[in-house]
Protein backbone atom coordinates (compact mmCIF):
# COMPACT_ATOMS: atom_id res chain seq x y z
CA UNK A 1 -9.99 2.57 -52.69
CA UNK A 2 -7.77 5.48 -51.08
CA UNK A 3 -9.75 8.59 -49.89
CA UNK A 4 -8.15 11.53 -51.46
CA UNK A 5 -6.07 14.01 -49.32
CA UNK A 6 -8.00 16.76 -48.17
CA UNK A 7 -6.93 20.20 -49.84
CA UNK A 8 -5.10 22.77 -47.94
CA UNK A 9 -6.00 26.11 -48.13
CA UNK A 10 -2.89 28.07 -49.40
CA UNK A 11 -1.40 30.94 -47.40
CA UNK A 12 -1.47 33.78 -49.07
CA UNK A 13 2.24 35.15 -50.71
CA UNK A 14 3.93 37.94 -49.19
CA UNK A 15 5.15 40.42 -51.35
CA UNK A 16 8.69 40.55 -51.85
CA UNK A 17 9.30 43.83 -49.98
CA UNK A 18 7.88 42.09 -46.74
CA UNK A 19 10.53 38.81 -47.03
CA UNK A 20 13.28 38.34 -44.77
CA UNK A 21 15.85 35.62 -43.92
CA UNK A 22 15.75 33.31 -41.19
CA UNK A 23 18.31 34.28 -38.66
CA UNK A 24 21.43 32.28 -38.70
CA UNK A 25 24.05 34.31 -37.82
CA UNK A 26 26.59 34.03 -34.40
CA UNK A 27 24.91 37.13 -32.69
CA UNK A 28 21.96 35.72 -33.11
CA UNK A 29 22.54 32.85 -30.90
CA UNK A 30 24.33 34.63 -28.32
CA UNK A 31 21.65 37.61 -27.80
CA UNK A 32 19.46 34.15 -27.40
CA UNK A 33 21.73 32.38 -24.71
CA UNK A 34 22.00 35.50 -23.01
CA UNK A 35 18.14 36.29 -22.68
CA UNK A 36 17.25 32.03 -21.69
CA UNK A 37 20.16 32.75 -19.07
CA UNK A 38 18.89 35.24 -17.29
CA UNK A 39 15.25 34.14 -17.83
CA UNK A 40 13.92 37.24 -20.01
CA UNK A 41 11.21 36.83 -22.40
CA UNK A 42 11.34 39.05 -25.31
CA UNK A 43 8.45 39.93 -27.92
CA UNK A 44 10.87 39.69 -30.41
CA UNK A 45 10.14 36.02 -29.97
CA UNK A 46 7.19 36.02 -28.44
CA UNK A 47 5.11 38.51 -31.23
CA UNK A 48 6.55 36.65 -33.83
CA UNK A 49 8.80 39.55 -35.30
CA UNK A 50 10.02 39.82 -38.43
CA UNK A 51 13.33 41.50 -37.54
CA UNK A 52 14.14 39.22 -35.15
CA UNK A 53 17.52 38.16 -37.31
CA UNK A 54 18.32 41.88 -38.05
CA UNK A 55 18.03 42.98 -34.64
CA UNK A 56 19.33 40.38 -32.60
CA UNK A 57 22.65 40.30 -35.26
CA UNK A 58 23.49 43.45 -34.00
CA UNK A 59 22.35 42.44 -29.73
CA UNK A 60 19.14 44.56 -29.54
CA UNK A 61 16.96 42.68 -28.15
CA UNK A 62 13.22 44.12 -26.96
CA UNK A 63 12.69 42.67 -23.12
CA UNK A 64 9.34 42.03 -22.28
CA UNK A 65 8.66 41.85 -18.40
CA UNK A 66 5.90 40.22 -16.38
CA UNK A 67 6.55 36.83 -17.95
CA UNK A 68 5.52 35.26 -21.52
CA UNK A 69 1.41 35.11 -20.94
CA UNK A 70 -1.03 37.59 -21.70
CA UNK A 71 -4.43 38.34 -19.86
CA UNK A 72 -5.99 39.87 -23.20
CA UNK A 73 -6.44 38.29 -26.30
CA UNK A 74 -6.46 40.72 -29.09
CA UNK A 75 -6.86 39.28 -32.72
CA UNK A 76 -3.95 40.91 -33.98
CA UNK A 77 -1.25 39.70 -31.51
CA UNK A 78 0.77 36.01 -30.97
CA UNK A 79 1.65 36.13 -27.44
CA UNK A 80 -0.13 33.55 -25.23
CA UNK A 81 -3.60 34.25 -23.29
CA UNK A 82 -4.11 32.59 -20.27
CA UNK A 83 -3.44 32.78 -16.54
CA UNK A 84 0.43 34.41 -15.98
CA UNK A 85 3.03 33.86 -13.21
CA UNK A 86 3.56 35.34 -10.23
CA UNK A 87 5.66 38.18 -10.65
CA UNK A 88 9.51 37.46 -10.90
CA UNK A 89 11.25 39.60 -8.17
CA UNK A 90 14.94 39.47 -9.80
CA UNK A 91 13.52 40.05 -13.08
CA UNK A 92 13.79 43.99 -12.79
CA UNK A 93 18.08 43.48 -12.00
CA UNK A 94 17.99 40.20 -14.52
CA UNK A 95 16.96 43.43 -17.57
CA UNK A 96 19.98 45.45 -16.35
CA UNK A 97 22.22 43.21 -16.50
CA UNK A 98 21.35 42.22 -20.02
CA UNK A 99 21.57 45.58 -21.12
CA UNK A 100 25.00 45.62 -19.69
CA UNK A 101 25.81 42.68 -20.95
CA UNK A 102 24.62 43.85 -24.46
CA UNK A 103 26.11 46.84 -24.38
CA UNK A 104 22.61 48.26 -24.76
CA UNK A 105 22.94 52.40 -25.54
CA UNK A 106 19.32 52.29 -25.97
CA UNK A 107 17.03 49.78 -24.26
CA UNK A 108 13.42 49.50 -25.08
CA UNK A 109 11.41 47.53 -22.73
CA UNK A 110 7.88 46.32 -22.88
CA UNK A 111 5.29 43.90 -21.07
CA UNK A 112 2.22 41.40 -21.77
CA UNK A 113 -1.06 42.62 -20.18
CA UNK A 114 -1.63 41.88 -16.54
CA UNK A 115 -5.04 43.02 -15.53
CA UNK A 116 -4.73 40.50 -12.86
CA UNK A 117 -2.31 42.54 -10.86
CA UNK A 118 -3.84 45.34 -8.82
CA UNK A 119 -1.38 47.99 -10.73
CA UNK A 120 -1.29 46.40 -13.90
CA UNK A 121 2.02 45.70 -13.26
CA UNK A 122 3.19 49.80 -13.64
CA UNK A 123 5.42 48.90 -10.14
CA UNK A 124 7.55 46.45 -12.19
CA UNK A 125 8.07 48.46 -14.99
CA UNK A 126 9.25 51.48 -12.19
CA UNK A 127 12.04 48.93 -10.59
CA UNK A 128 13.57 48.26 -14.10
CA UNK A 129 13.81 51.74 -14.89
CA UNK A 130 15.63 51.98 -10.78
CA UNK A 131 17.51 49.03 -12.07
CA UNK A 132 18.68 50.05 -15.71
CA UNK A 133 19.67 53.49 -13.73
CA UNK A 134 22.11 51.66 -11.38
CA UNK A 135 23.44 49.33 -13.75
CA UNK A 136 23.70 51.16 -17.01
CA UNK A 137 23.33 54.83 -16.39
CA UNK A 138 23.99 55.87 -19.88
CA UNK A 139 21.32 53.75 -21.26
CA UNK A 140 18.53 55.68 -22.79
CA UNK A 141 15.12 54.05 -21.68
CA UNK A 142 12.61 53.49 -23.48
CA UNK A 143 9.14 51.95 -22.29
CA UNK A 144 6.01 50.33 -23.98
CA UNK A 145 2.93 49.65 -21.46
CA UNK A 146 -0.21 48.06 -21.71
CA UNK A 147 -3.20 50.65 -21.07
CA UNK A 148 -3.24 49.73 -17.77
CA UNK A 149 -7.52 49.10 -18.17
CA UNK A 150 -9.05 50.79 -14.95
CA UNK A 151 -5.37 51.64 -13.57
CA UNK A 152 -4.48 54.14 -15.80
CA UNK A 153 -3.99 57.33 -13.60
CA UNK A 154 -2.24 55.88 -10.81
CA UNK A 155 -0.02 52.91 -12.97
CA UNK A 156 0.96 56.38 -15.50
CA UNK A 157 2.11 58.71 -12.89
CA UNK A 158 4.55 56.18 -10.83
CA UNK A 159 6.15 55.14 -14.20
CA UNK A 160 6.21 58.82 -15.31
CA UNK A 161 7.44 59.58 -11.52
CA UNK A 162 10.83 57.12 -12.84
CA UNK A 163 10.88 59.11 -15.62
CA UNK A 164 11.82 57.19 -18.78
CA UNK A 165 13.18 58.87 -21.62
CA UNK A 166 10.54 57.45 -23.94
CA UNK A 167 7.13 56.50 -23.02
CA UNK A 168 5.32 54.62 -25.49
CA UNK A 169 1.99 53.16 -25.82
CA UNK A 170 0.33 51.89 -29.08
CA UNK A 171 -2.91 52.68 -30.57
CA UNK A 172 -2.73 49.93 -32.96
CA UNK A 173 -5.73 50.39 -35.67
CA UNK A 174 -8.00 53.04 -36.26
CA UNK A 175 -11.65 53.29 -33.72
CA UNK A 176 -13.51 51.70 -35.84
CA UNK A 177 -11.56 48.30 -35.52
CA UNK A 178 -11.23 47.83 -32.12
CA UNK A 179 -14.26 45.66 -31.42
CA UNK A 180 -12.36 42.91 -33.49
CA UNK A 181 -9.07 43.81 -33.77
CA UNK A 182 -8.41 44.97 -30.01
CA UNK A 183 -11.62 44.18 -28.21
CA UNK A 184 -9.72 44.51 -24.61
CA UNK A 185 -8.90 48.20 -25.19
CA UNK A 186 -10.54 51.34 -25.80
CA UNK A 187 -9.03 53.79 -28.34
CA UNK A 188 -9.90 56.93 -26.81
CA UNK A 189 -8.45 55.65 -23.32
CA UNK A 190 -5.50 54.76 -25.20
CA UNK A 191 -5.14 58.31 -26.59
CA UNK A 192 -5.81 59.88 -23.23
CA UNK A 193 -3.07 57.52 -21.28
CA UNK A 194 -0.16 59.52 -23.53
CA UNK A 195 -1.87 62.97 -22.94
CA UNK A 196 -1.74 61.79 -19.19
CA UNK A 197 1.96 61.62 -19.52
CA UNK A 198 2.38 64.68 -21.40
CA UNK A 199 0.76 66.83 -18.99
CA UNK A 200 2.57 65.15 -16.24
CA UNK A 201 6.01 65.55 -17.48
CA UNK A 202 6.41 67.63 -20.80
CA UNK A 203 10.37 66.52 -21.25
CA UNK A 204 8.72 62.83 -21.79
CA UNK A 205 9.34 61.82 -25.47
CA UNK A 206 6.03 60.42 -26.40
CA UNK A 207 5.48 58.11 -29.04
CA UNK A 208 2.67 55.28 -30.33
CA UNK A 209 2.42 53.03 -33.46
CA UNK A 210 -0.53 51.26 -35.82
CA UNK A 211 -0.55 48.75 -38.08
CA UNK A 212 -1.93 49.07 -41.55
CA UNK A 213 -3.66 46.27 -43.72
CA UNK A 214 -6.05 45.44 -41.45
CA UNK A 215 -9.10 47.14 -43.56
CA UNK A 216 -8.91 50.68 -42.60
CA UNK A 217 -9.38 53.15 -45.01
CA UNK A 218 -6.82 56.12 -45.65
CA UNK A 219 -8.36 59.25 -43.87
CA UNK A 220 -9.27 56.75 -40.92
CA UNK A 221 -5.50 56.25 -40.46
CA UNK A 222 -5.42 60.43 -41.23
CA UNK A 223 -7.84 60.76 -38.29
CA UNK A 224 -5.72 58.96 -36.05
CA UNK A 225 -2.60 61.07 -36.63
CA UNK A 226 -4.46 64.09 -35.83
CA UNK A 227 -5.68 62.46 -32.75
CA UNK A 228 -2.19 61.69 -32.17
CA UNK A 229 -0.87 65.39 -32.75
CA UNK A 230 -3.93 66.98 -30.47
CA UNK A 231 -2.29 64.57 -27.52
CA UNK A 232 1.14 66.20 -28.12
CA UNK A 233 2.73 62.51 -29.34
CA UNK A 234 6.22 62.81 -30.81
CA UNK A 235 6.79 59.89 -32.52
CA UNK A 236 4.51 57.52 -34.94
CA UNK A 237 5.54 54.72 -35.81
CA UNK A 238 3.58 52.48 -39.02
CA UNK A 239 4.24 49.12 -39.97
CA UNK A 240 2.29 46.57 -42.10
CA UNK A 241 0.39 43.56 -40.26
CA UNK A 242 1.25 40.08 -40.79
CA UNK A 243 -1.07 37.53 -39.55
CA UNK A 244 0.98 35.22 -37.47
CA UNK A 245 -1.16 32.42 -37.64
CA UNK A 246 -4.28 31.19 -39.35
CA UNK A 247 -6.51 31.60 -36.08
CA UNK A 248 -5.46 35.22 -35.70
CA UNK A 249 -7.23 38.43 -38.15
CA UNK A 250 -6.70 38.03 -42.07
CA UNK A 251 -4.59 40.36 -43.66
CA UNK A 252 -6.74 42.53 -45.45
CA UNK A 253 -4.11 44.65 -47.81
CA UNK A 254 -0.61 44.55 -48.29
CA UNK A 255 -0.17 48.06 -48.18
CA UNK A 256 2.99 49.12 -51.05
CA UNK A 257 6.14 50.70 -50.01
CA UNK A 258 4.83 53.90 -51.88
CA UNK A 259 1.70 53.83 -50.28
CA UNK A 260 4.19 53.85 -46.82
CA UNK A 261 6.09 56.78 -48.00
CA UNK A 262 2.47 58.58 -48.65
CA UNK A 263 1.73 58.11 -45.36
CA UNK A 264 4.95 59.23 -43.69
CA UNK A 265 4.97 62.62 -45.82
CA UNK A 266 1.73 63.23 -44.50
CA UNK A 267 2.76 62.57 -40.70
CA UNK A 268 5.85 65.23 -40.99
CA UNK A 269 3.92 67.79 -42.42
CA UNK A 270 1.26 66.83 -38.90
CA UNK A 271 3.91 67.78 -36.70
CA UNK A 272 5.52 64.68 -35.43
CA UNK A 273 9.33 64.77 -34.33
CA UNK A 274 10.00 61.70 -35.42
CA UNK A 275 7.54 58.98 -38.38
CA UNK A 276 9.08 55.28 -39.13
CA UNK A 277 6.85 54.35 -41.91
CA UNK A 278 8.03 51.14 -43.57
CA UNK A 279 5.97 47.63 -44.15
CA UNK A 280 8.73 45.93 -41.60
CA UNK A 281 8.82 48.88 -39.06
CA UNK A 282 7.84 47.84 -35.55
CA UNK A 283 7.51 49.78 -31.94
CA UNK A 284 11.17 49.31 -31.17
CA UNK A 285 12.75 48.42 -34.48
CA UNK A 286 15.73 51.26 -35.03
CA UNK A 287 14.18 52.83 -31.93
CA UNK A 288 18.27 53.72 -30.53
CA UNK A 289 18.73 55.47 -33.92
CA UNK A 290 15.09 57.17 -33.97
CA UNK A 291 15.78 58.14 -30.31
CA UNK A 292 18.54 60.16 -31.65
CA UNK A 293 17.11 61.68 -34.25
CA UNK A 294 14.13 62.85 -32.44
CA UNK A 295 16.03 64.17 -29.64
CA UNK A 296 18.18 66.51 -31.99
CA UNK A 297 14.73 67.72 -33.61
CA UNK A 298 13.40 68.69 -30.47
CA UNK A 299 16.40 70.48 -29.89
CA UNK A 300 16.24 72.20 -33.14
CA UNK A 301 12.72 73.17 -32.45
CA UNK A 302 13.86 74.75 -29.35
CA UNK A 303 16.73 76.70 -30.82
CA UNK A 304 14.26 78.45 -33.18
CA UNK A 305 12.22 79.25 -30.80
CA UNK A 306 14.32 80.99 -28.92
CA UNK A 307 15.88 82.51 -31.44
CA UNK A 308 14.80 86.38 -32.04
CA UNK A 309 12.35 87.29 -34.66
């Protein structure tokens, strides 16, 4: 007699306003070619994203440096954990080039952890910033580091030192989460490396993002934008979390497009320059476009200031 199948547990449906196509198209494949080429990882691919087919149609493309492998292992997050490279010496140059290539107006780069390097790995972030400046001097930079866990002060002011135009750094959940959701980090360090760069260089457009539908409750995420607003961050950016795979956190809500829109209101009338609230926004998803618009509202902030009472 033939033991039955065993029963798989079914996935739970996303909501249509979280759905998007596989990527197909001919840009696609050549922002692809371009980044196995010259030997770039990205966390488009790496993090699972699910704008990889939006973005990469139109050859924006998030770099992330110090190689594909991650030192942490938070629950949220589908990068690998384990023991990384050694530190790719052309890679700095290898980013350049692909934002030349690109065309890149706008370049957002980020990085896996490496709390096995002495600095974290803030020096390798500082020669792709030297690099992108060489290359592509028009390109607006924009950076998203680790925390740089018992680095922080030294790691912040050489990147800060490059002077990117955007320095981000996410928060991720709300406190109360972290000991599952991000049990490598420490919130309040988190908050503390952006007021570090604020008070080191106020020109700095700062800027951090969480994810929602993880379990938090409403005026936790409310707490966090204040927290946000008392370290002087510019930009907040909200997105819904999808659970890449089944070993990684549950998702606990799919929070509604409405529900989004609540929560963005709420950030403007905080303070921020700049809110993407959407269920498919990410760090660096529109970020060129953003960029823009949050450097024309600090500039209309500053013309009514100065203008007489």
């Amino acid at each position: 007699m033939n033991e039955p199948l065993p029963i798989r547990p079914l996935r739970e449906r996303k909501p249509d306003w979280i759905r998007v196509r596989a990527p197909t198209s001919h840009g696609f494949n050549e922002t692809r070619q371009l980044m196995r080429r010259l030997n770039l990882a990205t966390v488009c691919e790496e993090a699972a994203c699910p704008n990889i087919g939006e973005c990469w149609t139109k050859k924006h493309a998030t770099v992330m440096i110090l190689g594909d492998v991650c030192t942490r292992a938070c629950a949220f997050c589908n990068v690998k954990t384990g023991m990384p490279r050694a530190v790719d010496l052309l890679e700095p140059q290898h980013v350049a080039d692909a934002a030349a290539e690109l065309g890149l107006t706008h370049i957002v780069v980020t990085s896996v952890d490496r709390d096995d390097l002495k600095d974290g790995g803030a020096s390798q972030f500082v020669k792709v910033i030297e690099a992108l400046r060489r290359t592509t001097p028009s390109t607006t930079i924009e950076i998203l580091t680790p925390d740089f866990r018992n680095k922080a002060d030294s790691a912040v002011e050489a990147i800060v030192a490059a002077r990117p135009d955007v320095y981000n750094h996410n928060l991720e959940t709300v406190p109360r989460l972290y000991p599952t959701i991000r049990p490598g980090a420490r919130y309040y360090a988190s908050l503390r490396l952006l007021e570090q760069v604020k008070r080191l260089d106020p020109s700095i457009f700062t800027k951090s993002g969480v994810m929602v539908g993880l379990g938090e409750e409403r005026l936790e995420v409310h707490q966090v934008m204040d927290d946000m607003r008392s370290a002087q961050i510019d930009f907040l950016t909200m997105g819904q979390y999808l659970q890449p795979t089944p070993k990684h956190a549950k998702v606990a809500e799919f929070v509604t497009p409405q529900a989004f829109a609540a929560y963005g209101s709420i950030a403007r009338a905080k303070g921020f320059l700049q809110v993407a609230a959407t269920p498919l926004t990410r760090s660096s998803y529109h970020a060129g476009d953003d960029f823009q618009r949050m450097r024309a509202a600090r500039e209309a902030q500053l013309q009514a200031n100065r203008a007489p009472a």
